[in-house]
N, C-alpha and C. Protein backbone atom coordinates (compact mmCIF):
# COMPACT_ATOMS: atom_id res chain seq x y z
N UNK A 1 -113.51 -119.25 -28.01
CA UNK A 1 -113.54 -117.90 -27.48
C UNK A 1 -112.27 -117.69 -26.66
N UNK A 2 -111.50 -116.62 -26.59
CA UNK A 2 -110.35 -115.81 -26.41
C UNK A 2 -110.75 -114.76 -25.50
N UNK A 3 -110.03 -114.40 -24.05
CA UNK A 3 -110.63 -113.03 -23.91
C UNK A 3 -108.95 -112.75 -22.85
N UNK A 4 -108.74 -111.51 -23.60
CA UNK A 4 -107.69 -110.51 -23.50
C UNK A 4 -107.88 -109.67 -22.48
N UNK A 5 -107.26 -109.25 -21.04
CA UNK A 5 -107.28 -108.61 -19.99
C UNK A 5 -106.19 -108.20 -20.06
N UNK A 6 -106.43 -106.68 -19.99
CA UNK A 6 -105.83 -105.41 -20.33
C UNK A 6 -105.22 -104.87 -19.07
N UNK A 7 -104.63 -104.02 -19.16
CA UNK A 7 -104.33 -103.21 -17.59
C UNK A 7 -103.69 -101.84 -17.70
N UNK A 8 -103.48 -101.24 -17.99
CA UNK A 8 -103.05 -99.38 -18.38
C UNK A 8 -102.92 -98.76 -16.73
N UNK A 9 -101.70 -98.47 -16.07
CA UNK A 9 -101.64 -97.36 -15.07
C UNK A 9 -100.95 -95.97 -16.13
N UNK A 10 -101.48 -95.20 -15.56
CA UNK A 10 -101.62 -93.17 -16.24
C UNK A 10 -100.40 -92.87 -15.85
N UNK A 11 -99.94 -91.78 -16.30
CA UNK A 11 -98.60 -91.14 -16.09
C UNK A 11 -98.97 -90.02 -14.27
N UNK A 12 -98.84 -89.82 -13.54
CA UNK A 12 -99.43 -89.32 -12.69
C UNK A 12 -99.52 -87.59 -13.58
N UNK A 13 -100.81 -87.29 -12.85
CA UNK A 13 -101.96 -85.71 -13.70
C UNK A 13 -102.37 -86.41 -14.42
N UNK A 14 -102.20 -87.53 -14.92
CA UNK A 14 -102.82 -87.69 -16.67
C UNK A 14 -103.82 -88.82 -16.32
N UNK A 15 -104.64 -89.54 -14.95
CA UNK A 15 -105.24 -90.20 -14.69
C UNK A 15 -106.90 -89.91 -15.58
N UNK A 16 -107.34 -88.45 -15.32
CA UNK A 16 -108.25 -88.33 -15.77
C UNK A 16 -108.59 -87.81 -17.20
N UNK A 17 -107.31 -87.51 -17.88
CA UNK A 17 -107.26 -87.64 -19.21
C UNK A 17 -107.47 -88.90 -19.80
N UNK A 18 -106.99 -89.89 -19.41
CA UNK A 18 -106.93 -91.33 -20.10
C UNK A 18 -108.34 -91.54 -20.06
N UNK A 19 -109.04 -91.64 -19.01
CA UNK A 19 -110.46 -92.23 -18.47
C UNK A 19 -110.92 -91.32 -19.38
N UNK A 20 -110.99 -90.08 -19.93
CA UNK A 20 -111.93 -89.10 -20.68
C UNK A 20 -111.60 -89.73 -22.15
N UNK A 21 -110.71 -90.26 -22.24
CA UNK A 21 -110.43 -90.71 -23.81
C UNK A 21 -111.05 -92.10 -23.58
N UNK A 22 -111.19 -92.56 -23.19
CA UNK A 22 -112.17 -94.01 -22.80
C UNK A 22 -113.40 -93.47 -23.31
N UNK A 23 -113.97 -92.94 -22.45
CA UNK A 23 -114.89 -92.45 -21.90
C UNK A 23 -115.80 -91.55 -23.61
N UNK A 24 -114.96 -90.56 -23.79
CA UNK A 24 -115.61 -90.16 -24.98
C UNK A 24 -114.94 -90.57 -26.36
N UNK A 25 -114.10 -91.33 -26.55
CA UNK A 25 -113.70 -91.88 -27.80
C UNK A 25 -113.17 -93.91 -27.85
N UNK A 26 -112.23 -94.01 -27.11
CA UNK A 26 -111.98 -95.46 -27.64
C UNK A 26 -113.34 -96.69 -27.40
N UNK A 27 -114.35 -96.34 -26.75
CA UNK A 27 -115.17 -97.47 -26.48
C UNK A 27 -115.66 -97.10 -28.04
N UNK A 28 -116.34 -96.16 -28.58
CA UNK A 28 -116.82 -96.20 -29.60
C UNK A 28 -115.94 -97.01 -30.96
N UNK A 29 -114.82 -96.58 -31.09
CA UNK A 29 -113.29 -96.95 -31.58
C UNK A 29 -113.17 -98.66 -31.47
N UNK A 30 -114.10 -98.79 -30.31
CA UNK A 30 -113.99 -100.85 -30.10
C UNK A 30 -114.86 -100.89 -31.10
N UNK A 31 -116.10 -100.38 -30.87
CA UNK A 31 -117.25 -101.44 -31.21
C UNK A 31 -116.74 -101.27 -32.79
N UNK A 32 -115.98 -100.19 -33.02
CA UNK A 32 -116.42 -99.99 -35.02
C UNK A 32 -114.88 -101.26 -35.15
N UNK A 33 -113.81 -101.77 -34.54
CA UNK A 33 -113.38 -102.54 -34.55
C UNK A 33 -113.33 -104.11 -34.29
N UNK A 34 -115.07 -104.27 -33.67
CA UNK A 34 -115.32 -105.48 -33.32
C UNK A 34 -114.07 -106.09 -31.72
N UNK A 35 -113.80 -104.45 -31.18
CA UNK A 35 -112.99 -105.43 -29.96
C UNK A 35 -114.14 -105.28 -29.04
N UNK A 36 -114.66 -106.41 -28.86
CA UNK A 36 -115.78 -106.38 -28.17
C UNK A 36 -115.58 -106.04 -26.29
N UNK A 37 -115.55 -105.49 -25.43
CA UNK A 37 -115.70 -105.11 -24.31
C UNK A 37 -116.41 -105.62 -23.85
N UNK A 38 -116.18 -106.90 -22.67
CA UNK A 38 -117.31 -107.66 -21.61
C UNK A 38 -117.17 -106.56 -20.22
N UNK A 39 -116.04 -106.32 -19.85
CA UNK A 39 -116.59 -105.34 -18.92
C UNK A 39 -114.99 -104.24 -18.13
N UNK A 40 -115.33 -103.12 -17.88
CA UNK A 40 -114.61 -102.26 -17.34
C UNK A 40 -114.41 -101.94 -16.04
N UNK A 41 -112.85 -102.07 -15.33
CA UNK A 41 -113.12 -101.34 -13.97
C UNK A 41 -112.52 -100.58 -13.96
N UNK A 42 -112.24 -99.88 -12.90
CA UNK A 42 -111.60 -98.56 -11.91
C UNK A 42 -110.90 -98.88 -10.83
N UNK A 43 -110.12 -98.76 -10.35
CA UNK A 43 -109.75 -99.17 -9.00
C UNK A 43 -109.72 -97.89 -8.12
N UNK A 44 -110.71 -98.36 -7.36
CA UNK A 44 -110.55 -96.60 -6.03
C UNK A 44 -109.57 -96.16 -5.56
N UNK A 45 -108.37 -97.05 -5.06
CA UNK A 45 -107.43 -97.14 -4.46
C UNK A 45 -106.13 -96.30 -5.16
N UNK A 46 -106.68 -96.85 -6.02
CA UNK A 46 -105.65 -96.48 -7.41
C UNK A 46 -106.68 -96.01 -8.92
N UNK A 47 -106.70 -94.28 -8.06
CA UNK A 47 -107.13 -93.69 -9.58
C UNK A 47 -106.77 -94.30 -10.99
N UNK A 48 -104.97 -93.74 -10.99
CA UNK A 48 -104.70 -93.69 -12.44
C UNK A 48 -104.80 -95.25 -13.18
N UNK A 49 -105.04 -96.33 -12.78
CA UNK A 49 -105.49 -97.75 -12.62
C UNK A 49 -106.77 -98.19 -13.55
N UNK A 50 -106.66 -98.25 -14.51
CA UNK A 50 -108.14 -99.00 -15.51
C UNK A 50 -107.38 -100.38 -16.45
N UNK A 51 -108.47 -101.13 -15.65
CA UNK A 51 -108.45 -102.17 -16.22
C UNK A 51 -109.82 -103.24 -17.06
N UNK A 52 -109.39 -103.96 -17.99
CA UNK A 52 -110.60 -104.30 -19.09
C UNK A 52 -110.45 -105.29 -19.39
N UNK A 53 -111.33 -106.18 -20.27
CA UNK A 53 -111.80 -107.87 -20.52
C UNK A 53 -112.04 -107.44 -22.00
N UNK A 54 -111.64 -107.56 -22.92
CA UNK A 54 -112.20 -108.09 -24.14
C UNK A 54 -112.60 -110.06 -24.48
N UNK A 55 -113.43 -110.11 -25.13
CA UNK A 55 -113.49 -111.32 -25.97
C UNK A 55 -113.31 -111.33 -27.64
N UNK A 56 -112.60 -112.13 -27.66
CA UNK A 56 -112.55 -112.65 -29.42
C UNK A 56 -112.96 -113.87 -28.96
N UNK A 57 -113.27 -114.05 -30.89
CA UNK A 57 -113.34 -115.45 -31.21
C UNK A 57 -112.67 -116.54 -31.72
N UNK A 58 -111.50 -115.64 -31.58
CA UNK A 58 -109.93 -116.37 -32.25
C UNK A 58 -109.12 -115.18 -32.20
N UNK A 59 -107.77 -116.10 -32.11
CA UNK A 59 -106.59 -114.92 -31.77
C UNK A 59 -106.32 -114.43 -33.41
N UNK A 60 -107.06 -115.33 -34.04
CA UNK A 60 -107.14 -113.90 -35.71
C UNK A 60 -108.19 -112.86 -35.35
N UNK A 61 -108.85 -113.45 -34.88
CA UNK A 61 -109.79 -112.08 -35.34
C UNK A 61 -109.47 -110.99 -34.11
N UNK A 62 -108.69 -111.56 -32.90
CA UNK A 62 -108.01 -110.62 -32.42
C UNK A 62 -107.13 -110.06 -32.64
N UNK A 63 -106.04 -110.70 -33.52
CA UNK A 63 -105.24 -109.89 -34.10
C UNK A 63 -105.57 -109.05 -35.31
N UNK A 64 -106.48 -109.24 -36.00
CA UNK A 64 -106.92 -108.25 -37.22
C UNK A 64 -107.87 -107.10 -36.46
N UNK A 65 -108.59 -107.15 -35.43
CA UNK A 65 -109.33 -106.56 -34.63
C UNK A 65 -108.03 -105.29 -34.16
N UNK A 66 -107.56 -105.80 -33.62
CA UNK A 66 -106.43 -104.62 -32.78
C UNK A 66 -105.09 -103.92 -34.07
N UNK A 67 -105.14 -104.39 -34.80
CA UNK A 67 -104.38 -104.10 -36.38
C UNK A 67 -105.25 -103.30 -36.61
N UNK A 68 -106.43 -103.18 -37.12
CA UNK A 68 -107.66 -102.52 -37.71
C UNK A 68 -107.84 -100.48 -36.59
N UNK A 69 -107.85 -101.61 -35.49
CA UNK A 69 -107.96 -100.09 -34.76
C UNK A 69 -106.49 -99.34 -34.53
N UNK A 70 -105.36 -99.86 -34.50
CA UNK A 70 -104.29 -98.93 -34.44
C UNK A 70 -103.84 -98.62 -35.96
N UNK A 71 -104.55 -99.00 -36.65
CA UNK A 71 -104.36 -98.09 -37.82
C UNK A 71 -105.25 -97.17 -38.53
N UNK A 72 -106.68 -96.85 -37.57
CA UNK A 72 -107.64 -96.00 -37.89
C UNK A 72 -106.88 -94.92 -37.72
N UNK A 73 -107.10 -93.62 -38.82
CA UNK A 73 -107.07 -92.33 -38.47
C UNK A 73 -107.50 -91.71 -37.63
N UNK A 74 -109.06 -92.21 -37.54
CA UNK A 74 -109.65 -91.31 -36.32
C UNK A 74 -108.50 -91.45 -35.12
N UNK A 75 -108.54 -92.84 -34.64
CA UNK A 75 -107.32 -93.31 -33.60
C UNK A 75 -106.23 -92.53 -33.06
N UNK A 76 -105.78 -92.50 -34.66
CA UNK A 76 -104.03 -92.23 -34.66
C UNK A 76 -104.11 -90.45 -34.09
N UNK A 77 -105.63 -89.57 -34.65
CA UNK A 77 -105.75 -88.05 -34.40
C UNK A 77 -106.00 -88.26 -33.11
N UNK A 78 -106.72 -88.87 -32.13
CA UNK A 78 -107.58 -88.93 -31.13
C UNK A 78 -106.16 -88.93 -30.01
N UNK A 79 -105.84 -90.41 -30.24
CA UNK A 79 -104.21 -90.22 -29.40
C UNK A 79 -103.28 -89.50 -29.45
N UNK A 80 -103.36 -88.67 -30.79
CA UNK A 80 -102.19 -87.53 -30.90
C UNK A 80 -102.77 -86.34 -29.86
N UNK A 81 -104.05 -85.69 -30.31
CA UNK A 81 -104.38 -85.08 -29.39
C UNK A 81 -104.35 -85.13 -28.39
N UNK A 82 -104.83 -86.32 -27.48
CA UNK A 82 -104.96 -86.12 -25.90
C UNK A 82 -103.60 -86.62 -25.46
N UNK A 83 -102.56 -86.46 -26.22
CA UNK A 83 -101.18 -86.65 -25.61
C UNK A 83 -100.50 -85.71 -26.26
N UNK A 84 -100.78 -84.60 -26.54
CA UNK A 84 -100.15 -83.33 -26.87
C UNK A 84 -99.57 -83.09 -25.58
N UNK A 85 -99.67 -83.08 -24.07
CA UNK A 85 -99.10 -82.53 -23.49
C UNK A 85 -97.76 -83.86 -22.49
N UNK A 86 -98.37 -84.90 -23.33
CA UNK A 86 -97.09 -86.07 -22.83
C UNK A 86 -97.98 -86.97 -23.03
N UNK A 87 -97.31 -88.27 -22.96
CA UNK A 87 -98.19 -89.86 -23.22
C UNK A 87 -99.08 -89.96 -21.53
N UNK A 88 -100.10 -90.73 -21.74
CA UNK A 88 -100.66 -90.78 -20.93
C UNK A 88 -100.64 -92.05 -20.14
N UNK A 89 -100.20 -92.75 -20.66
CA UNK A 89 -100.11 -94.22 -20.18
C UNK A 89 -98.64 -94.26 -19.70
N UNK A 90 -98.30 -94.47 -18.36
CA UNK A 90 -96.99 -95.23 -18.17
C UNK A 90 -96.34 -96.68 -18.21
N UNK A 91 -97.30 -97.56 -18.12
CA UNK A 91 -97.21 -98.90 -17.78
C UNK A 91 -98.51 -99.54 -18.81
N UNK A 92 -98.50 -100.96 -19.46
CA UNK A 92 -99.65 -101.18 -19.47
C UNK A 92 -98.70 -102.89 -19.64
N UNK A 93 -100.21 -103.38 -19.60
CA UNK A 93 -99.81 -104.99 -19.57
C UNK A 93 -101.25 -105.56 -20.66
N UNK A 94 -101.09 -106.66 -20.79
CA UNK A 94 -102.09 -107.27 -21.30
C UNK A 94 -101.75 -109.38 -21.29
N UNK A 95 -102.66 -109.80 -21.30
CA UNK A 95 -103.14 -111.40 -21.29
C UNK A 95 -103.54 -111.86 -22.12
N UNK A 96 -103.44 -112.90 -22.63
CA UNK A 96 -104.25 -113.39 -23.14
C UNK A 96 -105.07 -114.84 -22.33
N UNK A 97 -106.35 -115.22 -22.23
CA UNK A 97 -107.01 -115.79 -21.42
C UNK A 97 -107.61 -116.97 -22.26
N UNK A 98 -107.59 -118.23 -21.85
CA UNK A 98 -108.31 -119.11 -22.71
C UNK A 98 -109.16 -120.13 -21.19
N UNK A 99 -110.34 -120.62 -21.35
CA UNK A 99 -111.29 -120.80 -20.46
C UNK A 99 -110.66 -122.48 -20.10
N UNK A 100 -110.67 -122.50 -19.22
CA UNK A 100 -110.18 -124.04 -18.43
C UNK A 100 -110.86 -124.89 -19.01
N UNK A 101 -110.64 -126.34 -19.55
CA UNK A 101 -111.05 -127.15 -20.33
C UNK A 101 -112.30 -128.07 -19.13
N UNK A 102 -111.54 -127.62 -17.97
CA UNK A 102 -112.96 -128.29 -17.07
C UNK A 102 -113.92 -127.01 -16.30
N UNK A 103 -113.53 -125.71 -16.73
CA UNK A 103 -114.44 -124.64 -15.96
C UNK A 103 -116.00 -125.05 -16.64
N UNK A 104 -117.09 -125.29 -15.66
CA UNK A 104 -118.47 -125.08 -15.83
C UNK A 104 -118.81 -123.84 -15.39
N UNK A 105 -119.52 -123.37 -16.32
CA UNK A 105 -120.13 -122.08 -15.53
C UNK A 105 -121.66 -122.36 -14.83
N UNK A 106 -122.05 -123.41 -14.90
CA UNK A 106 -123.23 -124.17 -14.45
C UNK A 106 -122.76 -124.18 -12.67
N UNK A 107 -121.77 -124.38 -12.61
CA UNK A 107 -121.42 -124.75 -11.57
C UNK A 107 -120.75 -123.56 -10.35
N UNK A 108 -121.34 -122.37 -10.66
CA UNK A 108 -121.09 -121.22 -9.86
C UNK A 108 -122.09 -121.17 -8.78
């Protein structure tokens, strides 16, 4: 198991556009891509700030996973639209995460 931590800061105005495209389109957009989502935050501090955890089960099926969804149509219309008035993302980062060969989770 593989799990990918994401990070996206918004173009400033465009904080609550991004979160609405979350919100009513790309989570759906995961699951039909198998990028599975363990969990989502927000940062208070920092509106334009969302950050996320996927898991794979290999960096293939993460890489055919994220291939698969940036080449959906729905996708490609969904992002054209809600960036008709400029990109919404200024910054983003991403990880890739592999679990410590001695982490127990027994042991929390």
């Amino acid at each position: 198991m593989i799990y990918e931590l994401r990070e996206y800061i918004a173009h400033a105005g465009a904080a609550e556009k991004l979160h609405r495209r979350f919100a009513d389109h790309t989570f759906e957009l995961f699951r039909r891509h198998q990028l599975t989502l363990v969990h989502f935050w927000t940062d208070p501090a920092r509106p334009a700030r969302i950050v996320y955890l996927l898991a794979f089960d290999s960096q293939q099926q993460r890489d055919a996973a994220w291939a698969g969804f940036q080449a959906d149509p729905d996708w490609k219309a969904i992002k054209e639209a809600s960036e008709a008035d400029g990109p919404l993302i200024a910054s983003s980062s991403s990880s890739i995460l592999n679990e410590a060969p001695y982490w127990n989770p027994d042991s929390r």
